[in-house]
N, C-alpha and C. Protein backbone atom coordinates (compact mmCIF):
# COMPACT_ATOMS: atom_id res chain seq x y z
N UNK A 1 15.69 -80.76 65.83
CA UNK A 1 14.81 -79.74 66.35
C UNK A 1 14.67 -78.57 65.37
N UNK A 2 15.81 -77.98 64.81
CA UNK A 2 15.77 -76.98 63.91
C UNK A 2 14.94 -77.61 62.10
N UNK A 3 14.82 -78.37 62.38
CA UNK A 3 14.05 -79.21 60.76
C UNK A 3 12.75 -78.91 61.27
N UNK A 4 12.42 -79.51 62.86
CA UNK A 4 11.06 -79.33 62.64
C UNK A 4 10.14 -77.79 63.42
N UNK A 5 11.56 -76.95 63.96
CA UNK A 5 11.13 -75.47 64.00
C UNK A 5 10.86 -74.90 62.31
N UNK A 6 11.34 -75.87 61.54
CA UNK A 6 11.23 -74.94 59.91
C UNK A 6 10.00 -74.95 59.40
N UNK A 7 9.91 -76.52 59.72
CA UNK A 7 8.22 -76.85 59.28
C UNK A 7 7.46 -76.45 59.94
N UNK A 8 7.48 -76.13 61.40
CA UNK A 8 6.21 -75.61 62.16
C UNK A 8 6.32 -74.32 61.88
N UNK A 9 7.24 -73.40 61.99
CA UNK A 9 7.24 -71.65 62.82
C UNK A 9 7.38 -71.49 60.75
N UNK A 10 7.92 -72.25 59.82
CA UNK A 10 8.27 -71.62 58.42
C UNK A 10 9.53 -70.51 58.96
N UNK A 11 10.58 -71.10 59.87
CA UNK A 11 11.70 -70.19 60.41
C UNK A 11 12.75 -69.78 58.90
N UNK A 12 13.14 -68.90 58.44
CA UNK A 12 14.18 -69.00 57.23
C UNK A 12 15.01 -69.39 57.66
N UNK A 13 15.88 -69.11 56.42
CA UNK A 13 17.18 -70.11 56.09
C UNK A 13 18.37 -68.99 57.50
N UNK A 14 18.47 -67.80 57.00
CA UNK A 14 19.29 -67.33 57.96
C UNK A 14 19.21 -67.48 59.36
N UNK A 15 18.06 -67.50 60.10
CA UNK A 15 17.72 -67.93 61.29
C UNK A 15 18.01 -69.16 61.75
N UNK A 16 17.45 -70.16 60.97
CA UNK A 16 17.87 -71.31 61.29
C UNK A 16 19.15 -71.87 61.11
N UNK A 17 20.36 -71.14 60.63
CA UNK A 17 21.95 -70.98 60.60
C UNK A 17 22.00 -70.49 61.61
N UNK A 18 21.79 -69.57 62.05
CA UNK A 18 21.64 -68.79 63.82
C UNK A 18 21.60 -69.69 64.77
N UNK A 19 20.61 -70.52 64.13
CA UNK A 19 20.36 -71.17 65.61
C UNK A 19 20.69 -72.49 65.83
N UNK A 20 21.56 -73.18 64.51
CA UNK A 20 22.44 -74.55 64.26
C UNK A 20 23.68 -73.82 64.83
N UNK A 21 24.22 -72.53 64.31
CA UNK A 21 25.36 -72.21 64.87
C UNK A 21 25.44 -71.52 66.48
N UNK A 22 24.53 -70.96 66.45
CA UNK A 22 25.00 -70.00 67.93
C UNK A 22 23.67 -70.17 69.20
N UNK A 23 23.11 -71.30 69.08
CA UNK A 23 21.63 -71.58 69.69
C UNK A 23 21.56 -70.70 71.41
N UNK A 24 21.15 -69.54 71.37
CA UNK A 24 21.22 -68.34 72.32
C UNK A 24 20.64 -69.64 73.31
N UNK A 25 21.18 -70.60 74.41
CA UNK A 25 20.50 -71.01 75.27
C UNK A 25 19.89 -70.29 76.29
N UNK A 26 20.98 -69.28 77.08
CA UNK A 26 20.80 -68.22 77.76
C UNK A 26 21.41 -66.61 77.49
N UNK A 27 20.96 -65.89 76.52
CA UNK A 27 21.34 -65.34 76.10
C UNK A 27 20.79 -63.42 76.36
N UNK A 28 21.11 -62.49 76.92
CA UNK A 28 20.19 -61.62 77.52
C UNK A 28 21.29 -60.69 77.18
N UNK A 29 20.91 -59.27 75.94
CA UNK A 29 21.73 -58.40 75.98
C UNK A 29 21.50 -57.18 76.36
N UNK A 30 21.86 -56.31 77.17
CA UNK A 30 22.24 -54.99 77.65
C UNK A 30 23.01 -54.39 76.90
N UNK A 31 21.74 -53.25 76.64
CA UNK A 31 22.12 -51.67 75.91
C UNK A 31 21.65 -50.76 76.95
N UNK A 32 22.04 -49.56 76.21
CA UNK A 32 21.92 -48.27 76.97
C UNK A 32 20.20 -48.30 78.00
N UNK A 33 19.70 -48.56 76.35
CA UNK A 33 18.27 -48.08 76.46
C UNK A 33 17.01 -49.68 76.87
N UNK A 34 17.82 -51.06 76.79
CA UNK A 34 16.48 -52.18 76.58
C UNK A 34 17.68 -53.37 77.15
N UNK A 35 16.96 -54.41 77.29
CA UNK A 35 17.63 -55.76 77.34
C UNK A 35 16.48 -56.74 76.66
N UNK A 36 17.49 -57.48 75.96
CA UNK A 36 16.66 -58.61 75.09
C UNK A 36 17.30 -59.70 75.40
N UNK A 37 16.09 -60.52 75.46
CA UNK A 37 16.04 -62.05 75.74
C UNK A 37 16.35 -62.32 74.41
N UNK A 38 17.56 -63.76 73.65
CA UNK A 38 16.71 -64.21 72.31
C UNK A 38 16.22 -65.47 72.87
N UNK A 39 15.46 -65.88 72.24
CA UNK A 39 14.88 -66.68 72.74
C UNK A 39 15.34 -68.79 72.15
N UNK A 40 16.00 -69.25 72.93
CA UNK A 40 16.89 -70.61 72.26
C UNK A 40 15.56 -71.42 71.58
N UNK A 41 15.98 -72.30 70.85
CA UNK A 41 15.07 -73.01 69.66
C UNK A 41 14.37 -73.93 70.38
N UNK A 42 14.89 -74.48 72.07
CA UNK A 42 14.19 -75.28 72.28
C UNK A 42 12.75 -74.53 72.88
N UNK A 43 12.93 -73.67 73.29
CA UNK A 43 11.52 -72.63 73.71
C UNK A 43 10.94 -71.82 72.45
N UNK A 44 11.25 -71.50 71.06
CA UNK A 44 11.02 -71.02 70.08
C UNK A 44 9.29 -71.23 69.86
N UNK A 45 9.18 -72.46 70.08
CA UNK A 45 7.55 -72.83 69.14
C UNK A 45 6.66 -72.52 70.45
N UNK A 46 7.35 -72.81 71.94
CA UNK A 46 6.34 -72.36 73.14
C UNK A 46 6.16 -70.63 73.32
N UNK A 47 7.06 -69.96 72.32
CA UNK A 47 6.82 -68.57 72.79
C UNK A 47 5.96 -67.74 71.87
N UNK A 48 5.19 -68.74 71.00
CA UNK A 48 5.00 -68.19 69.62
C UNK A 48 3.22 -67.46 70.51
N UNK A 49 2.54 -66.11 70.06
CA UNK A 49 1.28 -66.09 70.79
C UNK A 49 0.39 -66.04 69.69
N UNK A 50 0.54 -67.07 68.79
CA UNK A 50 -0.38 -67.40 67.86
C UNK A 50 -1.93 -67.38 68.62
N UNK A 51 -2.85 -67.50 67.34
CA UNK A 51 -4.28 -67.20 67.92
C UNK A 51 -4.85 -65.96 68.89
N UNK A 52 -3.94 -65.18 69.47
CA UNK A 52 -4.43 -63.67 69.74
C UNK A 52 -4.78 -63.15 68.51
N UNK A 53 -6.18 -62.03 69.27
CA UNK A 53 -6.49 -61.22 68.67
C UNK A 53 -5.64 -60.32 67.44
N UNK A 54 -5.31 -59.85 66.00
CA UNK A 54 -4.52 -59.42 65.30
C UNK A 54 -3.08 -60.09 65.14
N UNK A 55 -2.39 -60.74 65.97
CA UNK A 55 -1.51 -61.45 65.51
C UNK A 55 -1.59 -62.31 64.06
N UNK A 56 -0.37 -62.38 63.60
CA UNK A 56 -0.49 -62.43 62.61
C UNK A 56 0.31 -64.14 62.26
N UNK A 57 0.23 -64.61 61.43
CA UNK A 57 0.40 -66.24 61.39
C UNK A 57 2.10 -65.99 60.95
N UNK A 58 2.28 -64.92 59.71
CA UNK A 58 3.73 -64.55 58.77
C UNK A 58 5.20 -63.96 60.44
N UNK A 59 4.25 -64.08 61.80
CA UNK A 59 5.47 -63.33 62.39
C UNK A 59 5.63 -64.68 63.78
N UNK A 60 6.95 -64.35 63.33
CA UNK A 60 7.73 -65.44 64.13
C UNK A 60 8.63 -64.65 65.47
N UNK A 61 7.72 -65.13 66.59
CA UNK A 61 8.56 -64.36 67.82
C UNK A 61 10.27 -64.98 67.99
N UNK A 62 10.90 -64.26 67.73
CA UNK A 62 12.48 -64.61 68.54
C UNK A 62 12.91 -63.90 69.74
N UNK A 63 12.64 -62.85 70.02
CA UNK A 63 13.01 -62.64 71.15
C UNK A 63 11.84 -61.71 72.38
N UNK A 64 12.37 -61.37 73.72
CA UNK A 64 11.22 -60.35 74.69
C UNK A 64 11.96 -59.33 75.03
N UNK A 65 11.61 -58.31 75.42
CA UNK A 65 12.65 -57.27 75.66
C UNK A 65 12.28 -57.50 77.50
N UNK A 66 13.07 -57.36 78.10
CA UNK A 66 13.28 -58.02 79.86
C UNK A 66 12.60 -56.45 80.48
N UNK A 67 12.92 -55.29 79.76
CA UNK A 67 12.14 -54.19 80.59
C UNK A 67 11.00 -53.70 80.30
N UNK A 68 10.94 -53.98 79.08
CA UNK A 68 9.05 -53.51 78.47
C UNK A 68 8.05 -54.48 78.39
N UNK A 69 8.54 -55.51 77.87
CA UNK A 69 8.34 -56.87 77.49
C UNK A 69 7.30 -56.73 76.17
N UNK A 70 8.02 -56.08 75.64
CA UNK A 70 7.83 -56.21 74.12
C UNK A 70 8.41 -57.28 73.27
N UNK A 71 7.66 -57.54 72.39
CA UNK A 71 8.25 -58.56 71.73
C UNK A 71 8.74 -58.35 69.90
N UNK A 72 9.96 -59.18 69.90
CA UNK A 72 10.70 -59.03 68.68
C UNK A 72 10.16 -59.91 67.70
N UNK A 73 9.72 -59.48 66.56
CA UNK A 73 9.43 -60.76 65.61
C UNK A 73 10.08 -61.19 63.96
N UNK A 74 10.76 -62.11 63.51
CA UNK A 74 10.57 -61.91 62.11
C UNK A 74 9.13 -61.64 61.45
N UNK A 75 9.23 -60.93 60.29
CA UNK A 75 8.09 -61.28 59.27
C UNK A 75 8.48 -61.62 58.12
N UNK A 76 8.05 -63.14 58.35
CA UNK A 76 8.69 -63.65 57.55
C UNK A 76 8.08 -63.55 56.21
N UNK A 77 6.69 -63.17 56.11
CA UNK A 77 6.16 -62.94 54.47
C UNK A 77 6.98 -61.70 54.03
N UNK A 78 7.94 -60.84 54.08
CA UNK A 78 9.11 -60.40 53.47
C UNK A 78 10.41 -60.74 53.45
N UNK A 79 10.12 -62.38 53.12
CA UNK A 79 11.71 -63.20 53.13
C UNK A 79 12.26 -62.44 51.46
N UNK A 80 13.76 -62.27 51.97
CA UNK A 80 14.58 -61.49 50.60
C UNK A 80 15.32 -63.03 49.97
N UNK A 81 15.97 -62.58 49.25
CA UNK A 81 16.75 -63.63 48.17
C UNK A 81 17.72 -64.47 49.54
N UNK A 82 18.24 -63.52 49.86
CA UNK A 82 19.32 -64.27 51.20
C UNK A 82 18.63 -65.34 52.27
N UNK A 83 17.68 -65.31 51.74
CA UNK A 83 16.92 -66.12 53.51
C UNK A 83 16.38 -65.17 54.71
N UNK A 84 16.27 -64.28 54.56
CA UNK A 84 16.52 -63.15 55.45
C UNK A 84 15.60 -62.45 55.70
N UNK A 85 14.67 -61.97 56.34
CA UNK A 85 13.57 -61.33 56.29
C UNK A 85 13.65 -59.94 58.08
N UNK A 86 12.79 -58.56 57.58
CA UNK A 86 12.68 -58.02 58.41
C UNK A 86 12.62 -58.52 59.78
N UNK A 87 13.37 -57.29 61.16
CA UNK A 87 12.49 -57.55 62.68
C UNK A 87 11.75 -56.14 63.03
N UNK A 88 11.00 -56.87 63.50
CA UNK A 88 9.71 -55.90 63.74
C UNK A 88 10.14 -55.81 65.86
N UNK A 89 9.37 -54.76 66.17
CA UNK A 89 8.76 -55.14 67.87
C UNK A 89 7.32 -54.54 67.97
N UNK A 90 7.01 -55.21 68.40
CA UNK A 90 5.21 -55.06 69.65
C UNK A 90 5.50 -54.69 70.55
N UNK A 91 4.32 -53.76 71.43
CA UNK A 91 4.36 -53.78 72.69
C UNK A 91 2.76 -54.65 72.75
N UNK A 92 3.38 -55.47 74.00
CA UNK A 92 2.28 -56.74 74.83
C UNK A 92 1.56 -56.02 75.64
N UNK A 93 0.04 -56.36 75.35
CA UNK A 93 -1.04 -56.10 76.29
C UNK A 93 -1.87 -54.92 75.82
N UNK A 94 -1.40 -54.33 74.31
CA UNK A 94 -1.99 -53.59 74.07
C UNK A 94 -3.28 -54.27 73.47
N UNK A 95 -3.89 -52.98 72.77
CA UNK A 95 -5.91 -53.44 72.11
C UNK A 95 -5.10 -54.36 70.99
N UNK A 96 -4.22 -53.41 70.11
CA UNK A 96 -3.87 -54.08 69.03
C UNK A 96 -2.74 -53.76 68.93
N UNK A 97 -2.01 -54.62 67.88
CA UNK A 97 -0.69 -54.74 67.23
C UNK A 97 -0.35 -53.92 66.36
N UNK A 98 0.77 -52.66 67.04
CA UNK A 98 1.16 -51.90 66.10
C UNK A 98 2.59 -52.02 65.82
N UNK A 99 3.67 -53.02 65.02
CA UNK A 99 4.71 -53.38 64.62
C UNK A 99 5.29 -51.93 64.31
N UNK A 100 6.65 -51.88 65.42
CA UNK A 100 7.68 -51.09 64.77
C UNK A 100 8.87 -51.93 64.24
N UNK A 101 9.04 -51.22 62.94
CA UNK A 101 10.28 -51.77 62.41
C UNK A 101 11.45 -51.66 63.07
N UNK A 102 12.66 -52.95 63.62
CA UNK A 102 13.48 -52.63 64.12
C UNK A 102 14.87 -52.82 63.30
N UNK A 103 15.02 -53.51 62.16
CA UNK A 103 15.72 -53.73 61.53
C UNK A 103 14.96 -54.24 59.74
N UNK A 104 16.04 -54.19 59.10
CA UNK A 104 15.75 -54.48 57.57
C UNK A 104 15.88 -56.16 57.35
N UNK A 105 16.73 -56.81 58.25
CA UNK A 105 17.01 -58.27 58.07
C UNK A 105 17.65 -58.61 59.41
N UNK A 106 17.25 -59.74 59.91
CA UNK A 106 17.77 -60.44 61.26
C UNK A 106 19.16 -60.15 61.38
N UNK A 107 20.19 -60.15 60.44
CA UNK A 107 21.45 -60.00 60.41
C UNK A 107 21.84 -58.76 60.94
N UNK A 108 21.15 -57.88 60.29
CA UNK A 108 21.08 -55.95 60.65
C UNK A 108 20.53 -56.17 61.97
N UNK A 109 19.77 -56.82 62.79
CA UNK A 109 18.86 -56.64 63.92
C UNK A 109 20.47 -57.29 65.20
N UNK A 110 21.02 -58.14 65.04
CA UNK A 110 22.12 -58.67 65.63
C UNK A 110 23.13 -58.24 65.29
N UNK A 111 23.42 -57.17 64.17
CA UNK A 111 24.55 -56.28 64.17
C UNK A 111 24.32 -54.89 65.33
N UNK A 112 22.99 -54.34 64.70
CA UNK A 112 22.58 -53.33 65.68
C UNK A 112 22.72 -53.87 67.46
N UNK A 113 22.07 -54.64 68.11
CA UNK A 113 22.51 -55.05 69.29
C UNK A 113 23.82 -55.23 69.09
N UNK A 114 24.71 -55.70 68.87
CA UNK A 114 26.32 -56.08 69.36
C UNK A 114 26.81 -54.74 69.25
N UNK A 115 26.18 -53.48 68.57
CA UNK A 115 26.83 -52.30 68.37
C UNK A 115 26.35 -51.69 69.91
N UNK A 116 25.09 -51.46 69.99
CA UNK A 116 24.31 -51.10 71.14
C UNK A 116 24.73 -51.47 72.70
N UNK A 117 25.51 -52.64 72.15
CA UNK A 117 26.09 -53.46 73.66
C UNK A 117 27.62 -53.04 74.02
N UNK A 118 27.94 -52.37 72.90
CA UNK A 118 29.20 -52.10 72.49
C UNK A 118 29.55 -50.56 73.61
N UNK A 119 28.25 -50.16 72.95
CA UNK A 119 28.14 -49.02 73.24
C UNK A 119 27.76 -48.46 75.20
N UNK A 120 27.25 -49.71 75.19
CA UNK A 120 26.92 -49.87 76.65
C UNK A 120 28.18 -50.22 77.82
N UNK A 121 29.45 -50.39 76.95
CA UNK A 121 30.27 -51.11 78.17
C UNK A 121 31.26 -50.25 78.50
């Protein structure tokens, strides 16, 4: 499944270690301020909202946030040397797509939550 999430979604190398090693089946984290869905590999290619208006082909949805329902994305046309590329979030239902940066690399984006959750207990 993860071979042919690579070829369809173009998922990187760090992600797809993510998701051979730790495949979020049900996975929902609580912080102060949001809760995020990630979203497991077998739902990965059904959550993608390719073909909307401004969406963009380079961003790969991984996760929803459960109270805004914004959505988390790699972009992956800034993959770094590591495999690793920025997360962005959307908010859904707007005219258009205005990406806030939420992290520098997926790794930083799942350090920040485990800190955030940390922080929450």
């Amino acid at each position: 499944m993860i071979d042919e999430l690579r070829r369809e979604l173009r998922i990187p190398s760090r992600y797809r270690g993510f998701l051979q090693e730790s495949d979020p089946v049900d996975v929902e984290t609580v912080t102060p301020a949001e809760r995020v869905r990630l979203f497991p590999a077998a739902r990965l290619a059904a959550e993608q909202p390719g073909g909307q208006a401004g969406w963009q082909n380079d961003w790969v949805v991984i996760a929803r946030s459960t109270v805004h329902s914004d959505l988390y994305f790699l972009d992956i046309s800034k993959l770094d040397a590591e495999g690793d590329c920025p997360v962005f979030r959307v908010t859904t239902g707007a005219a258009s797509y205005r990406p806030e940066a939420c992290a520098s690399s997926f790794e930083q984006f799942i350090r920040g939550l485990a800190k955030s959750m940390e922080a929450a207990a």
